[in-house]
N, C-alpha and C. Protein backbone atom coordinates (compact mmCIF):
# COMPACT_ATOMS: atom_id res chain seq x y z
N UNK A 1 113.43 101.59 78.72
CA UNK A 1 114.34 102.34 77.88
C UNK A 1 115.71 101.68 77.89
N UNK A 2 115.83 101.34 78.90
CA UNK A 2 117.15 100.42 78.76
C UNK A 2 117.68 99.57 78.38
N UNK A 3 116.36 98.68 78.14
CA UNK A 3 116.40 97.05 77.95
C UNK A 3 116.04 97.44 76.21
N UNK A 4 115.79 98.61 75.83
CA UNK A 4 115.47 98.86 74.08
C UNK A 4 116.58 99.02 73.42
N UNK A 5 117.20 99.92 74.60
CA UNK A 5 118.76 100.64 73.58
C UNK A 5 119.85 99.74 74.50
N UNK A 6 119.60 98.61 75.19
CA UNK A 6 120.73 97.56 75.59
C UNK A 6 121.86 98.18 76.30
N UNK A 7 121.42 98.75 77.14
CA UNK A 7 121.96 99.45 78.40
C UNK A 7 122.37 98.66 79.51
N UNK A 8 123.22 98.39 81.00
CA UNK A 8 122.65 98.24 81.51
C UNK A 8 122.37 99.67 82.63
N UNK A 9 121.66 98.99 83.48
CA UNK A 9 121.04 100.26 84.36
C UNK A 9 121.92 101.07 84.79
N UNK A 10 123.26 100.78 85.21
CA UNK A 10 123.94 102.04 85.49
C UNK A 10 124.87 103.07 84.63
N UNK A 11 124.41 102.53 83.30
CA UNK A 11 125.15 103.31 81.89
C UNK A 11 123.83 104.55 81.88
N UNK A 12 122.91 104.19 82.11
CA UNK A 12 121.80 105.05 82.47
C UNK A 12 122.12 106.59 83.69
N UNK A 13 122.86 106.39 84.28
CA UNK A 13 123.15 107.79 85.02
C UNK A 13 123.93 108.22 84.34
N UNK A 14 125.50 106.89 83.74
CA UNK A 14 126.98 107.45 83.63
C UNK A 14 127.09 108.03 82.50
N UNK A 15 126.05 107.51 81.30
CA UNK A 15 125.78 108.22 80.14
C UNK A 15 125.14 109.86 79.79
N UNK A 16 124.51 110.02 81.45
CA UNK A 16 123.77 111.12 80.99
C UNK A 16 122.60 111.09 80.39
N UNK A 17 121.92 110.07 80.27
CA UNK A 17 120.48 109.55 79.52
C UNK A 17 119.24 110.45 80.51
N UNK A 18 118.45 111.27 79.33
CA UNK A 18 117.88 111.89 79.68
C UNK A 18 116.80 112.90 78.48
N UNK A 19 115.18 112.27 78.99
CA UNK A 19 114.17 112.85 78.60
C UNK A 19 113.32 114.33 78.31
N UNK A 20 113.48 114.53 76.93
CA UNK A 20 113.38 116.26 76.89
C UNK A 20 112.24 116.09 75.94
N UNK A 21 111.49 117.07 76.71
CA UNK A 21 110.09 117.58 75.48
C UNK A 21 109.74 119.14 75.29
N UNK A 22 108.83 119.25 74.13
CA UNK A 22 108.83 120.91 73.75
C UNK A 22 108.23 121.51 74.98
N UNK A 23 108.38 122.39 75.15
CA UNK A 23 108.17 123.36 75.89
C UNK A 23 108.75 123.39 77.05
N UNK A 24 108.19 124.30 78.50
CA UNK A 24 109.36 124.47 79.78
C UNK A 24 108.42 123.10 80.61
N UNK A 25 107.71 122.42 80.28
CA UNK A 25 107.07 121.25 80.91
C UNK A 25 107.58 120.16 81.15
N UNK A 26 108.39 119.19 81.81
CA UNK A 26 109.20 117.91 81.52
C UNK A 26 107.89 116.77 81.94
N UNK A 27 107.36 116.28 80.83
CA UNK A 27 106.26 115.08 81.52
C UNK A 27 107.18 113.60 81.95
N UNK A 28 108.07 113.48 80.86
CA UNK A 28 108.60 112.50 81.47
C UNK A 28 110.15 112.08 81.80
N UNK A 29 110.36 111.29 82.36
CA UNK A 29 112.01 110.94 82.69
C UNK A 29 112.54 109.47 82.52
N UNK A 30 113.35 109.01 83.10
CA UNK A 30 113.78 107.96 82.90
C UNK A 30 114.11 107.65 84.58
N UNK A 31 113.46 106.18 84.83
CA UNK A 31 113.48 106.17 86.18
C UNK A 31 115.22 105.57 86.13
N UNK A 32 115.65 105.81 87.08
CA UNK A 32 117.03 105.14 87.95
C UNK A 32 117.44 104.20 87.91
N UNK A 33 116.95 103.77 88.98
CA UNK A 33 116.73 102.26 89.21
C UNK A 33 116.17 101.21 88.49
N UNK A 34 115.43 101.64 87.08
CA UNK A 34 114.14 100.17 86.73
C UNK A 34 115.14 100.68 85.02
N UNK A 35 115.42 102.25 85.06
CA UNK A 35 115.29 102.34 83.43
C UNK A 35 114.25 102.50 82.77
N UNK A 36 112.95 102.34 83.35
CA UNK A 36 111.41 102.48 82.71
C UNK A 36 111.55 104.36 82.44
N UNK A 37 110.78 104.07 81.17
CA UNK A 37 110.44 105.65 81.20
C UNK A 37 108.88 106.41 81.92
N UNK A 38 109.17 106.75 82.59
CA UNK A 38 107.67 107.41 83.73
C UNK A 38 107.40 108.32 83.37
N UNK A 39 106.30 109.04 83.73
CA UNK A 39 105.76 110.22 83.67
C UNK A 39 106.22 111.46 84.84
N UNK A 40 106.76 112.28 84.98
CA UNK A 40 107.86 113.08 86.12
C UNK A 40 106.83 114.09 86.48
N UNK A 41 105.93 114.64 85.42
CA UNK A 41 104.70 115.48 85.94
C UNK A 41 103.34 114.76 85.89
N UNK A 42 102.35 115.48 86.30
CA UNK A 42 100.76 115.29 86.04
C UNK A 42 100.37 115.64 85.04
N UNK A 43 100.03 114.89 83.68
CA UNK A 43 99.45 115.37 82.50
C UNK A 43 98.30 115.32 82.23
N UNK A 44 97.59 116.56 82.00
CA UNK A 44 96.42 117.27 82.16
C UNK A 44 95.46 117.18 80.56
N UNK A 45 95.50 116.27 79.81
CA UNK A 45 94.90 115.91 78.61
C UNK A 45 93.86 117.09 78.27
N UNK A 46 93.24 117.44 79.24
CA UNK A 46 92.31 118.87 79.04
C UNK A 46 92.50 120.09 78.58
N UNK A 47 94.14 120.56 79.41
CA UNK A 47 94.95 121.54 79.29
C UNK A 47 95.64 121.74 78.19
N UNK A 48 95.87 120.85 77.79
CA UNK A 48 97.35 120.28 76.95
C UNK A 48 96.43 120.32 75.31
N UNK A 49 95.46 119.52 75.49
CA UNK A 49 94.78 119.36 73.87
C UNK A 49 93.43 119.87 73.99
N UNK A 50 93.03 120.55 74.69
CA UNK A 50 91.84 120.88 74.68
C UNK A 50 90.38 121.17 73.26
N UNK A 51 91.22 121.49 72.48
CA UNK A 51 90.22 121.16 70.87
C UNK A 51 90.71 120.11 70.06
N UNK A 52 92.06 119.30 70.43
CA UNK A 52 92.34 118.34 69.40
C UNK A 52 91.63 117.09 70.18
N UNK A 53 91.10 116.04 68.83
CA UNK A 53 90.66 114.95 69.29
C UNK A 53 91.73 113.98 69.78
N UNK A 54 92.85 114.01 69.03
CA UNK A 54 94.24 113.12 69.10
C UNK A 54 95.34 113.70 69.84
N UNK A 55 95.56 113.51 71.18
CA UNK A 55 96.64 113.97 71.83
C UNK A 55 97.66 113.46 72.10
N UNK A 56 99.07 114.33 71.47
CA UNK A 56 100.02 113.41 71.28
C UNK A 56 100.99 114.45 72.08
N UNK A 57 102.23 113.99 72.79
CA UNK A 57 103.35 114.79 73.74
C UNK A 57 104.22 113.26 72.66
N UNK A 58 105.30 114.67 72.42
CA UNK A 58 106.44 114.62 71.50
C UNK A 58 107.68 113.98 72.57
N UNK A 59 108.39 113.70 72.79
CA UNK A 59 109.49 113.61 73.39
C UNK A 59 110.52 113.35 72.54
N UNK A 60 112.27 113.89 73.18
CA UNK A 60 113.12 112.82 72.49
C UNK A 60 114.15 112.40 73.34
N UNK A 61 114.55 111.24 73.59
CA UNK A 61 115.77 110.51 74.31
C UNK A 61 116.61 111.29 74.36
N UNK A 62 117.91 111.80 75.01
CA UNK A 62 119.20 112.15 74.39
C UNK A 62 120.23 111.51 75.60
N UNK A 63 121.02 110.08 74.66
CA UNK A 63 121.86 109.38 75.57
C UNK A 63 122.99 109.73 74.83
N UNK A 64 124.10 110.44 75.69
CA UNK A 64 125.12 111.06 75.48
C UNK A 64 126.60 109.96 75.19
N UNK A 65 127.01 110.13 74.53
CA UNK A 65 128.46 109.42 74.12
C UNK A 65 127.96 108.09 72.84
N UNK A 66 129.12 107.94 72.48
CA UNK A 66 128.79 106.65 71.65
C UNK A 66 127.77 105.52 71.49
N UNK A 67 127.22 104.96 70.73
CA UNK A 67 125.82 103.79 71.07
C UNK A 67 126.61 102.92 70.38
């Protein structure tokens, strides 16, 4: 995520950069140290889409201040 939006890694805390998806579930985050975006929970493909064939988790970035 960092190396996409030309960050470096510590504009990543000071910015406030941070991973939000629908519902009260957070699957993923933005690691610290690397800037990679990870998975923060266990996602349960069973639970989550259980009659859809195509399972998709929405997310959106939100890096705070000027780009």
């Amino acid at each position: 995520v960092a190396k996409d939006l030309g960050l470096q890694l510590p504009a990543i805390h000071d910015r406030g950069t941070r991973v939000v998806s629908e519902g009260s579930t957070q699957y993923f985050a933005v690691h610290g140290k690397t800037g990679h975006l990870v998975t923060a929970e266990r996602i349960d493909r069973e639970q989550l889409c259980r009659l859809v064939e195509k399972c998709v988790l929405r997310c959106e970035l939100i890096v705070e201040g000027q780009m």
